[in-house]
Protein backbone atom coordinates (compact mmCIF):
# COMPACT_ATOMS: atom_id res chain seq x y z
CA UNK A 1 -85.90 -162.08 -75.34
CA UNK A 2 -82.40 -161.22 -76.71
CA UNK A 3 -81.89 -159.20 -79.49
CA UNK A 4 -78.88 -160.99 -80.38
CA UNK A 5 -79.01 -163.85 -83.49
CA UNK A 6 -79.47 -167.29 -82.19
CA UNK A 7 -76.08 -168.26 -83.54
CA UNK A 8 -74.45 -165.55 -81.44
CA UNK A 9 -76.74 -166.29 -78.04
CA UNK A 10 -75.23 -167.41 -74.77
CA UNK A 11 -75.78 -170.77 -73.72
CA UNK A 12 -77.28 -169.56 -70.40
CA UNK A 13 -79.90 -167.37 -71.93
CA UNK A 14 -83.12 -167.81 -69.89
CA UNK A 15 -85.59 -166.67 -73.00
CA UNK A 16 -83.82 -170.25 -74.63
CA UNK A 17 -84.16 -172.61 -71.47
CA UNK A 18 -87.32 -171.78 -70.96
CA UNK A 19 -88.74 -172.73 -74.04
CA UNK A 20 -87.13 -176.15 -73.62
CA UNK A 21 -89.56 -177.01 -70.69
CA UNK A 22 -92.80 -179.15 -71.01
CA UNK A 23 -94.02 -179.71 -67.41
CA UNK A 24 -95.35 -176.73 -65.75
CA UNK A 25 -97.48 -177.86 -63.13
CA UNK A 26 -100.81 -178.01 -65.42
CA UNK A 27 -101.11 -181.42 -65.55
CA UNK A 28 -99.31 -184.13 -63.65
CA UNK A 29 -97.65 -186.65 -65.67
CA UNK A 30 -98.91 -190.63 -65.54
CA UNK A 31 -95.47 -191.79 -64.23
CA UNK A 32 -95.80 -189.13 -60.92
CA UNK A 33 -96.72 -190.39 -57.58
CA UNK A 34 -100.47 -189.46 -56.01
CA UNK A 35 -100.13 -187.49 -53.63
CA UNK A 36 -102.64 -188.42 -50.23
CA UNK A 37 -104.31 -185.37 -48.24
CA UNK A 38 -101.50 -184.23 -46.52
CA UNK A 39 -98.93 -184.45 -49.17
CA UNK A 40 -97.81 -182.63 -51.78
CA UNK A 41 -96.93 -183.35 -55.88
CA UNK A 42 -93.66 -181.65 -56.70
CA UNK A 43 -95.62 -181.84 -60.23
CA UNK A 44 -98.58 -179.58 -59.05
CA UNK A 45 -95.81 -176.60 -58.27
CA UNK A 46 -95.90 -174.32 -61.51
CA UNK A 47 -93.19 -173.12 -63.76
CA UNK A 48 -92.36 -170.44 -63.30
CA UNK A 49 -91.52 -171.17 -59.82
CA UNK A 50 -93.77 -169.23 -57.12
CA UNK A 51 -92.04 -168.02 -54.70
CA UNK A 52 -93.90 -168.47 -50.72
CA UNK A 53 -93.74 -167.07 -47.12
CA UNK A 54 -92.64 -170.56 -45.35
CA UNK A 55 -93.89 -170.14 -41.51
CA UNK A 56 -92.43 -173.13 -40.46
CA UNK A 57 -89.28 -173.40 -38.22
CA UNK A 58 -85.99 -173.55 -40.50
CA UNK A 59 -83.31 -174.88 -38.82
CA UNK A 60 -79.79 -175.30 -40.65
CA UNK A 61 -76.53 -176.95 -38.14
CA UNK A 62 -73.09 -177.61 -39.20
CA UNK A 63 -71.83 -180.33 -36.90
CA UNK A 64 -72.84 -178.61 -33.33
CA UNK A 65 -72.78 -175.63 -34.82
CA UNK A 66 -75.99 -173.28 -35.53
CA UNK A 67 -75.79 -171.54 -39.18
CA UNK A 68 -79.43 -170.34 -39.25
CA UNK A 69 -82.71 -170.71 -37.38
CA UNK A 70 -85.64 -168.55 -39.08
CA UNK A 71 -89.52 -168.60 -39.15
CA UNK A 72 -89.17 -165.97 -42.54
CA UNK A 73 -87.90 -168.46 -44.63
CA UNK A 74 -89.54 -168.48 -48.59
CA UNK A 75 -89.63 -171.44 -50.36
CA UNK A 76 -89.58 -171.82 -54.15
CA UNK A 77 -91.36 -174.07 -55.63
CA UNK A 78 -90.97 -175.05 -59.51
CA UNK A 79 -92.42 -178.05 -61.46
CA UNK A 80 -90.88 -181.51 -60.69
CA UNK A 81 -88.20 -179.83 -57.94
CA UNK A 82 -88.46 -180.28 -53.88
CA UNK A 83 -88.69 -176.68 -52.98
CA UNK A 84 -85.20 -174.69 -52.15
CA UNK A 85 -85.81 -172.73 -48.36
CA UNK A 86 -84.64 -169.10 -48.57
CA UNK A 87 -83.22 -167.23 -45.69
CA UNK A 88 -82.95 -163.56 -44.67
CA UNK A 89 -79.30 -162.87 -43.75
CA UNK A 90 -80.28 -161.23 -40.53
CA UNK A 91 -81.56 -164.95 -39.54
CA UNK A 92 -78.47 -166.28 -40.56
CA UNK A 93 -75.19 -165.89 -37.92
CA UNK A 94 -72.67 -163.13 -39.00
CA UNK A 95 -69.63 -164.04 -39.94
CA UNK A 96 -69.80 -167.39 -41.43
CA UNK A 97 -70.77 -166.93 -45.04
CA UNK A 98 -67.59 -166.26 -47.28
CA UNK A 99 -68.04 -165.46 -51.43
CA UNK A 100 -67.08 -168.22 -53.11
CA UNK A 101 -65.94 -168.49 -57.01
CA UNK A 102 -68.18 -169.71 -59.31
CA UNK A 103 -71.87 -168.79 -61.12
CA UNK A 104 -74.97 -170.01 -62.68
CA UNK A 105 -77.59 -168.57 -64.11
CA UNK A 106 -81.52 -169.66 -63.31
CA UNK A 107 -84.11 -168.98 -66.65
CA UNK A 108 -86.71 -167.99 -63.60
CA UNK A 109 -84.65 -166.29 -61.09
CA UNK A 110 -81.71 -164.73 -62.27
CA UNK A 111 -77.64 -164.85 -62.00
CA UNK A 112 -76.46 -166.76 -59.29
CA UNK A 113 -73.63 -166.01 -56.74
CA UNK A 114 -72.18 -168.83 -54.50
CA UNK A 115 -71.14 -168.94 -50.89
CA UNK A 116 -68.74 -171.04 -48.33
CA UNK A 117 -69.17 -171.48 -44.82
CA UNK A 118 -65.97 -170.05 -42.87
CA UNK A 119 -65.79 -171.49 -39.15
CA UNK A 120 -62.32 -170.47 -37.69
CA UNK A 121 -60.37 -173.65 -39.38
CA UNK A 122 -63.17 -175.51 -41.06
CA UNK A 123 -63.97 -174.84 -44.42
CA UNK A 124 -67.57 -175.92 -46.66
CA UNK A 125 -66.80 -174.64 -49.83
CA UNK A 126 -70.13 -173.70 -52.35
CA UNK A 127 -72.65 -174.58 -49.97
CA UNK A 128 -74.74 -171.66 -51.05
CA UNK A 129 -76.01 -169.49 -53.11
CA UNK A 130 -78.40 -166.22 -53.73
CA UNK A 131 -79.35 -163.73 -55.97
CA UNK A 132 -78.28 -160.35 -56.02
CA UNK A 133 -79.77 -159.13 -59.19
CA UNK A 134 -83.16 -161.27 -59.20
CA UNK A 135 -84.86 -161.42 -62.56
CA UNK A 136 -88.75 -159.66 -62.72
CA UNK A 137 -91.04 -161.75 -60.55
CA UNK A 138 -88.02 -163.11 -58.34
CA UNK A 139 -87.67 -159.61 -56.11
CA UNK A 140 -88.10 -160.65 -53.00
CA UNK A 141 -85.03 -163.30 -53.18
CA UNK A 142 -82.59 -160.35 -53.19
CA UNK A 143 -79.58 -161.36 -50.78
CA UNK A 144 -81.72 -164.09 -49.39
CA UNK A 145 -79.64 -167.14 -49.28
CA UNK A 146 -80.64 -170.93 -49.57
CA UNK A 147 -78.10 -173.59 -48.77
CA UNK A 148 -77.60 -177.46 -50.07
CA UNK A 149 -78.24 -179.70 -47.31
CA UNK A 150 -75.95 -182.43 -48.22
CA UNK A 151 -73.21 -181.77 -46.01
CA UNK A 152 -75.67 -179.79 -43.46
CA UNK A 153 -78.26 -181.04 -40.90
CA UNK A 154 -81.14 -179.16 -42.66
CA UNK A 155 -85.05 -179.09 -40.58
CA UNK A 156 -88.10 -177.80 -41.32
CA UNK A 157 -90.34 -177.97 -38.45
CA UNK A 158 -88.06 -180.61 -36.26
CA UNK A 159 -88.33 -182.94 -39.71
CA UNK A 160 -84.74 -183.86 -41.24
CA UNK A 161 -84.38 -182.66 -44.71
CA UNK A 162 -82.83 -184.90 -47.49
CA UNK A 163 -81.46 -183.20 -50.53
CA UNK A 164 -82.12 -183.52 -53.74
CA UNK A 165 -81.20 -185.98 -55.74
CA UNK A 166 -78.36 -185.42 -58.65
CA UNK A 167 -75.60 -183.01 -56.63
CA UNK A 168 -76.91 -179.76 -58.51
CA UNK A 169 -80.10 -178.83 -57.36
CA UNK A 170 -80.46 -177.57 -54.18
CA UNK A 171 -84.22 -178.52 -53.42
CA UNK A 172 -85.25 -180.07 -49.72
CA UNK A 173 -87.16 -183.10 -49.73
CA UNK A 174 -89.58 -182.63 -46.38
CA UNK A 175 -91.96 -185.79 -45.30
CA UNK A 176 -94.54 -183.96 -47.08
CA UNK A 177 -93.46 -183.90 -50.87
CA UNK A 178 -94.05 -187.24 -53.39
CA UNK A 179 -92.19 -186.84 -56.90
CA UNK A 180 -90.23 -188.34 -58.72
CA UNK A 181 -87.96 -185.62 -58.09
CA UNK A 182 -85.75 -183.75 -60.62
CA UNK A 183 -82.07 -184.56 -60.41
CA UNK A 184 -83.23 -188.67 -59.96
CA UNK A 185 -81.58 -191.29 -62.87
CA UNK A 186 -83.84 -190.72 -65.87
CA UNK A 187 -84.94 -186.96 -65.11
CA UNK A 188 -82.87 -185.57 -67.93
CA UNK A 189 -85.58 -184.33 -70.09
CA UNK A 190 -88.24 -183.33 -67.80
């Protein structure tokens, strides 16, 4: 928690967002889907998020071009989001990823930076985004990168990916997951 007054706090501070939040996977809410055997509730993920090995096959193409392909990949998963898929560099091909300007800051995880993919004339500006400077219980995101699949052909294990809903959150929605989702008309206060 800050030391600093409450009058003089930034707006970003994670000690204040995260008091704001009343799901946190303890209970699902009436208005959530049930989810059958082989799904899962985006409402049964915890806040804060926990962070998991993902075995399955991540693929990630830009047009007919391969950005990543990795069996490493961690997911995140955080009350009432689709999981966001985090990738080691070293499974993602060199020389695409360019800084890009820009920053946020996540309660759970930390400051985040943003990056562009760079393909000789083509140009996808903020398409993702990692965390050099995790906060405590985030570590093992350092410099792992996860990407928005709206203008990418995302997979996880041969299934097509559909991205969140809302344009800021950067959560995959896999065949497996029921919500609602955050991000969907009417999610502002969850």
């Amino acid at each position: 928690m800050s030391s600093l007054p409450a009058s003089t706090r930034p707006v970003d501070d994670p000690a204040d967002a995260r008091g704001h939040w009343h799901w946190r996977g303890q209970a699902r809410p009436a208005f959530a889907a049930e989810p059958t055997l082989d799904q899962e509730s985006v409402w049964d993920y915890p806040r804060p998020p926990r962070l998991e090995t993902e075995p399955r096959e991540v693929v990630i193409r830009w047009g007919t071009r391969e950005v990543a392909r990795s069996t490493r990949a961690i997911r995140a998963l955080e009350t009432a989001h689709p999981p966001s898929f985090y990738l080691p560099l070293a499974d993602i091909a060199p020389g695409l990823l360019e800084p890009a300007e820009g920053r946020s800051l996540c309660e759970w995880k930390g400051p985040a930076r943003y990056w562009s993919l760079v393909d000789g004339e083509r140009r996808l500006a903020k398409v993702a985004w990692s965390y050099p400077d995790p906060l405590p219980g985030s570590e093992m995101l350092r410099d792992w990168v996860a990407f928005y699949c709206h203008a990418l052909e995302c997979t996880v294990d041969g299934a097509i990916v559909t991205p969140q809903p809302g344009g800021f959150y950067g959560g995959w929605i896999t065949p497996e997951l029921v919500g609602p989702f955050k991000g969907e008309p009417g999610s502002e206060g969850w």
